[in-house]
N, C-alpha and C. Protein backbone atom coordinates (compact mmCIF):
# COMPACT_ATOMS: atom_id res chain seq x y z
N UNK A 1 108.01 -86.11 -50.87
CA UNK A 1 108.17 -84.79 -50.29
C UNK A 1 109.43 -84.78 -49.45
N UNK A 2 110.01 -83.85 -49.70
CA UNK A 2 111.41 -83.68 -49.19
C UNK A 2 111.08 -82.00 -48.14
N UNK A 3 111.94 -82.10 -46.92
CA UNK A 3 112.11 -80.98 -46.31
C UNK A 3 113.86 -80.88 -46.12
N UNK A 4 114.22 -79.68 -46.25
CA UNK A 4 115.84 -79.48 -46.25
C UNK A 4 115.53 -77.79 -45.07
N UNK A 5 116.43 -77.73 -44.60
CA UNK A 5 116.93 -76.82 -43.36
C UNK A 5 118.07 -75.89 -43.94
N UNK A 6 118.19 -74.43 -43.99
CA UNK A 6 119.55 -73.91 -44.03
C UNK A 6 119.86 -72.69 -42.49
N UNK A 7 120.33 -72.62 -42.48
CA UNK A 7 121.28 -71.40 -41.06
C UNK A 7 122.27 -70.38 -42.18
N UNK A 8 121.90 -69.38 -41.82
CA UNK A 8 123.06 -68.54 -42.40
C UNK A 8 122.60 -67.61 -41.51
N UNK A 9 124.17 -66.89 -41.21
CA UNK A 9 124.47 -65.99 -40.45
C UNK A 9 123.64 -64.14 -40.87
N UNK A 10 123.07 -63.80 -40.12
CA UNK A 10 123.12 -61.88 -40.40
C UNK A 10 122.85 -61.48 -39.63
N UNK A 11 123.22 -59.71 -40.03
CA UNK A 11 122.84 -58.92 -38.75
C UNK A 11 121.84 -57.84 -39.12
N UNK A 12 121.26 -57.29 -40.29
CA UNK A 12 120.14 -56.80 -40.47
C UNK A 12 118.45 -57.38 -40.62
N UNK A 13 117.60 -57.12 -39.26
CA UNK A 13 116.87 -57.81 -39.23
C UNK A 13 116.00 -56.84 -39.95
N UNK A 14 114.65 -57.90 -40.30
CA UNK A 14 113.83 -57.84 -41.67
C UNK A 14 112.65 -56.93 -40.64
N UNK A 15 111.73 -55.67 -40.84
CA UNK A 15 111.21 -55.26 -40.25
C UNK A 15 109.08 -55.31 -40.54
N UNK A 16 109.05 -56.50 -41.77
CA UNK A 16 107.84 -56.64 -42.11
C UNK A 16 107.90 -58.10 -42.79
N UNK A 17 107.01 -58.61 -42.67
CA UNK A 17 106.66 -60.11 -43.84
C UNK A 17 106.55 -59.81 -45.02
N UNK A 18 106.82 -60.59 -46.08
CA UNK A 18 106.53 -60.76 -47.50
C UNK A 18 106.28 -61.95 -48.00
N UNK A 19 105.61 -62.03 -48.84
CA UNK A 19 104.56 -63.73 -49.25
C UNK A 19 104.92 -63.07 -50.93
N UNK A 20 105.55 -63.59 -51.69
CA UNK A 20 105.33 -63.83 -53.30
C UNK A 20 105.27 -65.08 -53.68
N UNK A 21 104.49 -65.60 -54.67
CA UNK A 21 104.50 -66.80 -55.40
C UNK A 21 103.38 -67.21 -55.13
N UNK A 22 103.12 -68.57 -55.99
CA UNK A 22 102.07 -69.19 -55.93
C UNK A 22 102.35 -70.92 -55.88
N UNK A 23 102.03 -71.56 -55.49
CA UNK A 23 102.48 -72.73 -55.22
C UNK A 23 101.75 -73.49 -56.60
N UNK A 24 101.95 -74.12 -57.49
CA UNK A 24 101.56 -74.43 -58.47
C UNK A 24 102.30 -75.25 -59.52
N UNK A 25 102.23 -75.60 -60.88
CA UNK A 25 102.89 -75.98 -61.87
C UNK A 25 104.18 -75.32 -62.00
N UNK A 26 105.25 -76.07 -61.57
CA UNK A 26 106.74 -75.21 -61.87
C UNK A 26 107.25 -74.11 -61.12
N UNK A 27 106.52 -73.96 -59.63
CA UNK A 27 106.81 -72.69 -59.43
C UNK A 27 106.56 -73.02 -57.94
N UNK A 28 106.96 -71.83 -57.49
CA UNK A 28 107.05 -71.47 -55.49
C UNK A 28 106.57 -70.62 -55.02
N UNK A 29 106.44 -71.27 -53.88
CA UNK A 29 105.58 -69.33 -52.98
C UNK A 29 107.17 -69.39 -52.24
N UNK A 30 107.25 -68.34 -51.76
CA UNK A 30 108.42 -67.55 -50.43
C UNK A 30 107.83 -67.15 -49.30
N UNK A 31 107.89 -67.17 -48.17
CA UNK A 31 107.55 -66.60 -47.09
C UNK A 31 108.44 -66.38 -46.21
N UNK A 32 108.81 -64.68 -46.23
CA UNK A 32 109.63 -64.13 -45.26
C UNK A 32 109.09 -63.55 -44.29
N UNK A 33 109.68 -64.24 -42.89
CA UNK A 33 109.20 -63.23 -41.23
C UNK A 33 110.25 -62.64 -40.80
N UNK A 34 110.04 -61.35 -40.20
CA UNK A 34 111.17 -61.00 -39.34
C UNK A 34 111.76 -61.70 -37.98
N UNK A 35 113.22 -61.77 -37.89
CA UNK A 35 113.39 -62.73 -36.87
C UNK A 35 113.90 -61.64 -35.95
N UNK A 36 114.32 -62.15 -34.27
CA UNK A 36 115.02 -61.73 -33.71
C UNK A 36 116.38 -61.97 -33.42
N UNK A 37 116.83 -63.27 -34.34
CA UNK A 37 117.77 -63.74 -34.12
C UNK A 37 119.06 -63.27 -35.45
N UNK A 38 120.73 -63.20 -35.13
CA UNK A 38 121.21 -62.75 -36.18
C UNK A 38 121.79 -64.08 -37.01
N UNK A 39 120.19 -64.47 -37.72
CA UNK A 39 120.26 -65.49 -38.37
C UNK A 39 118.91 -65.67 -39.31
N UNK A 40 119.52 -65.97 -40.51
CA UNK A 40 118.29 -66.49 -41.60
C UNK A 40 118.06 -67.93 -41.48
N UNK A 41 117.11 -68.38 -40.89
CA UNK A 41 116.62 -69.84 -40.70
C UNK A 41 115.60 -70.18 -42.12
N UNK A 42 115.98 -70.94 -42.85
CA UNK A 42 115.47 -71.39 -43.96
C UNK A 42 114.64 -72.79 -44.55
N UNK A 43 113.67 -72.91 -43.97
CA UNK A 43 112.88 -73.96 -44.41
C UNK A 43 112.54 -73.98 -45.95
N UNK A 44 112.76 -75.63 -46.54
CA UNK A 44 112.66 -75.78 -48.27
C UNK A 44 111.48 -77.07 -47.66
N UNK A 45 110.32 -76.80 -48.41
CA UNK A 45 109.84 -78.24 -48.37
C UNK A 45 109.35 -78.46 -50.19
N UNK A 46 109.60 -79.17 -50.54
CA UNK A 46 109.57 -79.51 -51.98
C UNK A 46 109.33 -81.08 -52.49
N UNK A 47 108.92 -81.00 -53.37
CA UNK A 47 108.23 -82.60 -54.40
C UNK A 47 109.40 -82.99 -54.94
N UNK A 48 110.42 -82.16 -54.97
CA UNK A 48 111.58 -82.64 -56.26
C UNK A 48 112.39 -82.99 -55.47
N UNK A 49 112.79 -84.43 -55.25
CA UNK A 49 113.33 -85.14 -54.03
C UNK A 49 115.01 -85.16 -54.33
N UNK A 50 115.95 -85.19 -53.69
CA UNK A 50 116.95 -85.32 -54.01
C UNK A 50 117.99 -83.98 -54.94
N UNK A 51 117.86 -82.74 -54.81
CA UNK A 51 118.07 -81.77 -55.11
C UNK A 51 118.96 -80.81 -53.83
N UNK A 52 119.11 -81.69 -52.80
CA UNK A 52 119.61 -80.71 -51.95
C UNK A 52 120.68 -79.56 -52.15
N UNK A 53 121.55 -80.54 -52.68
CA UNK A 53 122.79 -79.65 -53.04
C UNK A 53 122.57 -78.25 -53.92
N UNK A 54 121.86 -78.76 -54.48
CA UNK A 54 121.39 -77.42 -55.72
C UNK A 54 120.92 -76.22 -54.64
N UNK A 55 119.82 -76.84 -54.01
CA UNK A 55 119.53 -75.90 -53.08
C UNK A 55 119.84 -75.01 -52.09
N UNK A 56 121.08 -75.91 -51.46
CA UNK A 56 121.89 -74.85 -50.59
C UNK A 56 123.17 -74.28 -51.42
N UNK A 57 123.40 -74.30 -53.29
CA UNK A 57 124.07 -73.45 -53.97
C UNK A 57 123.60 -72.27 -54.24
N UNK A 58 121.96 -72.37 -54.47
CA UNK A 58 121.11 -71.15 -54.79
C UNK A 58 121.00 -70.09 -53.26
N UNK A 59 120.61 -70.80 -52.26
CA UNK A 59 120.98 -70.54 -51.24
C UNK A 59 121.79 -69.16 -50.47
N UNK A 60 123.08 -70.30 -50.71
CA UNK A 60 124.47 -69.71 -50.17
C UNK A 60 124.38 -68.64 -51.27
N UNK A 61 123.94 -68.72 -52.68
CA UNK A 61 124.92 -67.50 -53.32
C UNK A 61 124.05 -66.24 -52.37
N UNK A 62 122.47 -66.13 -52.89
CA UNK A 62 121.45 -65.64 -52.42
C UNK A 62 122.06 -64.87 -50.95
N UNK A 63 121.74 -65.66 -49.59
CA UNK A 63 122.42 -65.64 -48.15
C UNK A 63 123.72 -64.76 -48.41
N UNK A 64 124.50 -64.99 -48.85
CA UNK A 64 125.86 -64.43 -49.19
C UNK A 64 126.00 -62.90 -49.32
N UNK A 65 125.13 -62.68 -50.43
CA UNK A 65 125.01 -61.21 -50.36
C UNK A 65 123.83 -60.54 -49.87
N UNK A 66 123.45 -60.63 -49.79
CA UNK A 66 122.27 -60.21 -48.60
C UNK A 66 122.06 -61.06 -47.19
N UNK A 67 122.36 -59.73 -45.96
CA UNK A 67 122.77 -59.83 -45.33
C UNK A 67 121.00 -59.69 -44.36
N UNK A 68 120.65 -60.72 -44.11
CA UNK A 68 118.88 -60.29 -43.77
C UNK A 68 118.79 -61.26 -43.04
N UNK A 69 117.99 -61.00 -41.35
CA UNK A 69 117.64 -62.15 -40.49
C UNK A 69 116.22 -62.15 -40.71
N UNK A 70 116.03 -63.12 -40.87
CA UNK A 70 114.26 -63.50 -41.44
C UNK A 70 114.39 -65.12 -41.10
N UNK A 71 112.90 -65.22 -41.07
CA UNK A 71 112.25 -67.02 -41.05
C UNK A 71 112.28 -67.10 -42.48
N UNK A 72 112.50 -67.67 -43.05
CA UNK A 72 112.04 -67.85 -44.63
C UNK A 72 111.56 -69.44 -45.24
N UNK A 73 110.29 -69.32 -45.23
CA UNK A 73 109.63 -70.92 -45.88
C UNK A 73 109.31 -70.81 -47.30
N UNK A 74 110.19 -71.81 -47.64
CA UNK A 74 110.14 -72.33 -49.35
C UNK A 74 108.95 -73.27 -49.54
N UNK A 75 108.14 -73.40 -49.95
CA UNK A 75 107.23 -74.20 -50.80
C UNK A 75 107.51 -74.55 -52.05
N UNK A 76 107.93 -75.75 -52.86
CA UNK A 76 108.15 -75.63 -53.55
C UNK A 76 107.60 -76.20 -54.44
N UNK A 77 107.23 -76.23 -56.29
CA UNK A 77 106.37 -77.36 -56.55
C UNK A 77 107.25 -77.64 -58.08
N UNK A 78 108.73 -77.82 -57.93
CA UNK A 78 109.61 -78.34 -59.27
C UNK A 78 109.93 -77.14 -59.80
N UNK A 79 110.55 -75.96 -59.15
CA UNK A 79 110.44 -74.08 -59.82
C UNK A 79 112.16 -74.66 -59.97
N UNK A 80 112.76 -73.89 -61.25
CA UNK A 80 113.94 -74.20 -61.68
C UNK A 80 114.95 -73.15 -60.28
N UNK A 81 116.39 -73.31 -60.49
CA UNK A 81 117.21 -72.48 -59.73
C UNK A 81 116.77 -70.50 -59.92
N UNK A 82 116.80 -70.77 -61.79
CA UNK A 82 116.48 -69.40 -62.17
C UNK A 82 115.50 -68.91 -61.41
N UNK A 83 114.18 -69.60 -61.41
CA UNK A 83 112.88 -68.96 -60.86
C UNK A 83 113.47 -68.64 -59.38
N UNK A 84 113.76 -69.62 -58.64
CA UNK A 84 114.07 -69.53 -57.12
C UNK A 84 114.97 -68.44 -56.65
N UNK A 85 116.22 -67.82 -57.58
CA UNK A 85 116.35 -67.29 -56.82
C UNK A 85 115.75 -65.60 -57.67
N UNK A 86 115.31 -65.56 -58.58
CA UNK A 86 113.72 -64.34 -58.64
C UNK A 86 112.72 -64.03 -57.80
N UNK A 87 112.22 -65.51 -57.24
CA UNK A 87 111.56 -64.99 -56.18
C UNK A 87 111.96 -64.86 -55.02
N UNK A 88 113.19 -65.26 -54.60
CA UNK A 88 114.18 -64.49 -53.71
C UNK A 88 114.36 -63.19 -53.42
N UNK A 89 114.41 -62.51 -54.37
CA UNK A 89 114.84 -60.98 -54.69
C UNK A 89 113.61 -60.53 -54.72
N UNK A 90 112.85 -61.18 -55.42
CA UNK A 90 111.18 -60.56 -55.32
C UNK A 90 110.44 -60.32 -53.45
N UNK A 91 110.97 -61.51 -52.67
CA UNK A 91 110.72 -61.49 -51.47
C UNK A 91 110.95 -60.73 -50.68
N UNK A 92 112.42 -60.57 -50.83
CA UNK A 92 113.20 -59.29 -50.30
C UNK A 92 112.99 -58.21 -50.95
N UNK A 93 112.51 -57.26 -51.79
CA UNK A 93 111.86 -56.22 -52.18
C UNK A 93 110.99 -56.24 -51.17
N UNK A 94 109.94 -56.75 -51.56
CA UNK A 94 108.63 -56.63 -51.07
C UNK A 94 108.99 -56.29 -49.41
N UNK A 95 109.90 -57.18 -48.51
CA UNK A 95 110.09 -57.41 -47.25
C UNK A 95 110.81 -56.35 -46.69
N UNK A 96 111.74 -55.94 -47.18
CA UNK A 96 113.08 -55.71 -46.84
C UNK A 96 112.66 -53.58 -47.37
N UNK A 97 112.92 -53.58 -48.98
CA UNK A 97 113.38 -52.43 -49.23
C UNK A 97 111.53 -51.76 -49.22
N UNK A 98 110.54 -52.34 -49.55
CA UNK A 98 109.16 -51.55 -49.27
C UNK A 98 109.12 -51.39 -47.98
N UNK A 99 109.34 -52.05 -47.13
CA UNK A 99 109.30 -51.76 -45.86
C UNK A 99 110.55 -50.94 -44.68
N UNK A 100 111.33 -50.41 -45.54
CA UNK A 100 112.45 -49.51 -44.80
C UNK A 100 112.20 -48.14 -45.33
């Protein structure tokens, strides 16, 4: 079991939680909180050891254009880049645009 940390900078904070996924065969849950800080703090804890880099590529692109201060905890259980960053966007729906 691996845990990895990211920081990225924003200034629109998230005004509700969102939970998608399921922790399971190939796949992830997401959990976004609203923060007070103008910052996305990003917890990854995952089985697939040694992947960091990948992770803060999916990441950064993700972070990059969306500009959202949230807690966000990755669970992960071996979900490819594709899936991860789907349920990215799936998170932020749910979080972000249902809730504005």
């Amino acid at each position: 079991m691996e845990t990895l940390t990211f920081l990225y900078k924003a200034t629109k904070p998230m005004t509700r939680c969102a939970h998608v996924g399921v922790v399971g065969s190939g796949d992830l849950e997401i959990l976004f909180e609203p923060s007070a800080e103008p910052q996305t703090h990003v917890v990854v804890r995952t089985g697939a050891v040694g992947f960091g880099e990948t992770w803060k590529a999916v990441l950064d692109r993700f972070f990059t254009v969306n500009d959202v201060a949230a807690k966000v905890t990755i669970n992960d259980f071996g979900a490819t880049p594709g899936v991860v960053s789907m349920r990215l966007a799936q998170a932020l729906e749910v979080g972000w645009y249902e809730g504005n």
